[in-house]
Protein backbone atom coordinates (compact mmCIF):
# COMPACT_ATOMS: atom_id res chain seq x y z
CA UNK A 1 5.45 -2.91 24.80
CA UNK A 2 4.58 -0.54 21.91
CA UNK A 3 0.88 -0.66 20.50
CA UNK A 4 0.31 -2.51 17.07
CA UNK A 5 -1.21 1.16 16.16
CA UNK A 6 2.51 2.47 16.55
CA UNK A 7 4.04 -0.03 14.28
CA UNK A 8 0.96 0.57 11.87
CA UNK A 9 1.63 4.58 11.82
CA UNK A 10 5.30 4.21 11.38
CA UNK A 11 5.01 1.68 8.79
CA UNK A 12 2.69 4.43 7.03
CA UNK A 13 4.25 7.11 7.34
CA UNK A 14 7.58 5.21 5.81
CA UNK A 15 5.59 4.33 2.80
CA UNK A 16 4.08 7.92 2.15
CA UNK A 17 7.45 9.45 2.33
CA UNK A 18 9.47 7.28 0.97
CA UNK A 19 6.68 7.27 -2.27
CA UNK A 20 6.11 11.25 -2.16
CA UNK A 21 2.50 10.53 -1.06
CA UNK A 22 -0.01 11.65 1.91
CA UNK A 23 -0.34 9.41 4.44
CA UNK A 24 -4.53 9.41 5.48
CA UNK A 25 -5.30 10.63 8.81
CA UNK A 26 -6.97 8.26 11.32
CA UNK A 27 -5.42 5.50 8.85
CA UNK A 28 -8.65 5.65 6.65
CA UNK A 29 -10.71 4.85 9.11
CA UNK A 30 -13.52 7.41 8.80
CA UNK A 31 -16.31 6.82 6.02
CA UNK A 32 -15.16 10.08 3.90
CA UNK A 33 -11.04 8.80 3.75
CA UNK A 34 -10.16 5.40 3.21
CA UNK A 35 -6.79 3.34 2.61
CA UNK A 36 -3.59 4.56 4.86
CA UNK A 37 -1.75 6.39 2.07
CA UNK A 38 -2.58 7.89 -1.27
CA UNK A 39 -1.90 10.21 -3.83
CA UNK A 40 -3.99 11.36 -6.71
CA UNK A 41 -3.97 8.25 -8.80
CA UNK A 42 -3.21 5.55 -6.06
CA UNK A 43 -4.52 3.89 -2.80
CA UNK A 44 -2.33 2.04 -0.67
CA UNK A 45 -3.69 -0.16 2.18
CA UNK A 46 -0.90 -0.84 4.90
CA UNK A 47 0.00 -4.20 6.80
CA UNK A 48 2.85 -4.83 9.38
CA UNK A 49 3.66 -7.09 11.52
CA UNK A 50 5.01 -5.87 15.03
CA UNK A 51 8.26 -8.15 15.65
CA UNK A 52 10.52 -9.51 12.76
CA UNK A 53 9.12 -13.10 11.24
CA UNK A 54 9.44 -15.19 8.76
CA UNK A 55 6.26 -15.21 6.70
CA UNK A 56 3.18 -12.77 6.60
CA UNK A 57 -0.47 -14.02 5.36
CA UNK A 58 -1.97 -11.88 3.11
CA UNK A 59 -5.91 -12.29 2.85
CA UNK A 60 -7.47 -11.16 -0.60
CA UNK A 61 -9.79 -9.51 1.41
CA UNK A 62 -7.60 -6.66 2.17
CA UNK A 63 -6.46 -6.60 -1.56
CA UNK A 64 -10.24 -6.55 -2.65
CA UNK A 65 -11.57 -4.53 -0.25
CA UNK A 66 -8.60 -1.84 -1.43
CA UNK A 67 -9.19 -1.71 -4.87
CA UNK A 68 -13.20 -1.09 -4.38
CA UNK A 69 -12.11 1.78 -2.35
CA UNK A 70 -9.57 3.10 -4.40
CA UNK A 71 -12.13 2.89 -7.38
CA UNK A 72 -15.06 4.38 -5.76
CA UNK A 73 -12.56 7.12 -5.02
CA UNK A 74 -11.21 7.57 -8.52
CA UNK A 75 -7.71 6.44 -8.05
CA UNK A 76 -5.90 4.41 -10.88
CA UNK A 77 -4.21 1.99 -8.82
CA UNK A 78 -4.62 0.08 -5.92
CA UNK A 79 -1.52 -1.35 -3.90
CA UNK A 80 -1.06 -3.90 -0.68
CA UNK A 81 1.98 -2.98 1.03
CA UNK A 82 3.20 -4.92 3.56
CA UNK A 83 6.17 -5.92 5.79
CA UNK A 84 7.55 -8.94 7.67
CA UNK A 85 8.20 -6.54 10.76
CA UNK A 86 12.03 -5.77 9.83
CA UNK A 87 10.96 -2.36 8.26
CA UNK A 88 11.62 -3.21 4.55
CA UNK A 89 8.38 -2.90 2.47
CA UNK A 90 6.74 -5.20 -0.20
CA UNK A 91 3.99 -4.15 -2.63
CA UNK A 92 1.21 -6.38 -4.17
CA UNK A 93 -1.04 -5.17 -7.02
CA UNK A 94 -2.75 -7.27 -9.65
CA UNK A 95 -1.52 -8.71 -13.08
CA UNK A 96 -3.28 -6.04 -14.93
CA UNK A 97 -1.51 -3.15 -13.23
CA UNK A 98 1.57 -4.72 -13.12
CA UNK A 99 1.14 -5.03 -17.54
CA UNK A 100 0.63 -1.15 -17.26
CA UNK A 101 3.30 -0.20 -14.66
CA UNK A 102 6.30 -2.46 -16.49
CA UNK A 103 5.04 -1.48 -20.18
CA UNK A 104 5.87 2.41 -18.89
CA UNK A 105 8.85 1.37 -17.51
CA UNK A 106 9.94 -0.19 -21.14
CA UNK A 107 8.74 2.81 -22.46
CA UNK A 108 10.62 4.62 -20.84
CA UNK A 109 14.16 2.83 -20.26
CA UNK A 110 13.73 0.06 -22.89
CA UNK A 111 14.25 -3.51 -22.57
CA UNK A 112 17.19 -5.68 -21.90
């Protein structure tokens, strides 16, 4: 049986590339680096689950504890991404984020 820290990497490393970001080394776990991927304005905290299920809690822990990072690190945006162990990934950010993210994307491609 593989290690959860297997499913964890390749669950990061899926959402770095698949975003065009960096995925941290050591998965953020040293006091200097924190989150599991990130780019210059965003900090993206990582959660799998190792078999396929049904339903995945989410804790607003993780969510709070992410977005004190990302701010004390300067970065814009701070994203939950998670998976129900099938390998497709969900993202979670808060209401205020969301406003800014969807008003660029009318900006940008209008609405309809």
């Amino acid at each position: 049986m593989k290690s959860n820290r297997f499913y964890s990497k390749k669950q990061e490393t899926k959402v770095a590339k698949n975003l065009g970001l960096k995925r941290t080394a050591n998965s953020g776990a040293t006091s200097f680096d924190k989150g599991d991927v990130k780019g210059e304005h965003i900090l993206i905290e990582c959660k799998t689950l190792t078999k396929p299920q049904k339903s995945h809690s989410i804790k607003k822990e993780w969510i709070d504890k992410n977005k004190e990072e990302a701010f004390s690190r300067g970065k814009r945006f701070s994203v939950l991404a998670f998976d129900f162990g099938d390998g497709n990934n969900y993202y979670i950010l808060n209401e205020m984020d969301f406003k800014e993210l969807y008003s660029a994307w009318v900006e940008l491609y209008g609405e309809e």
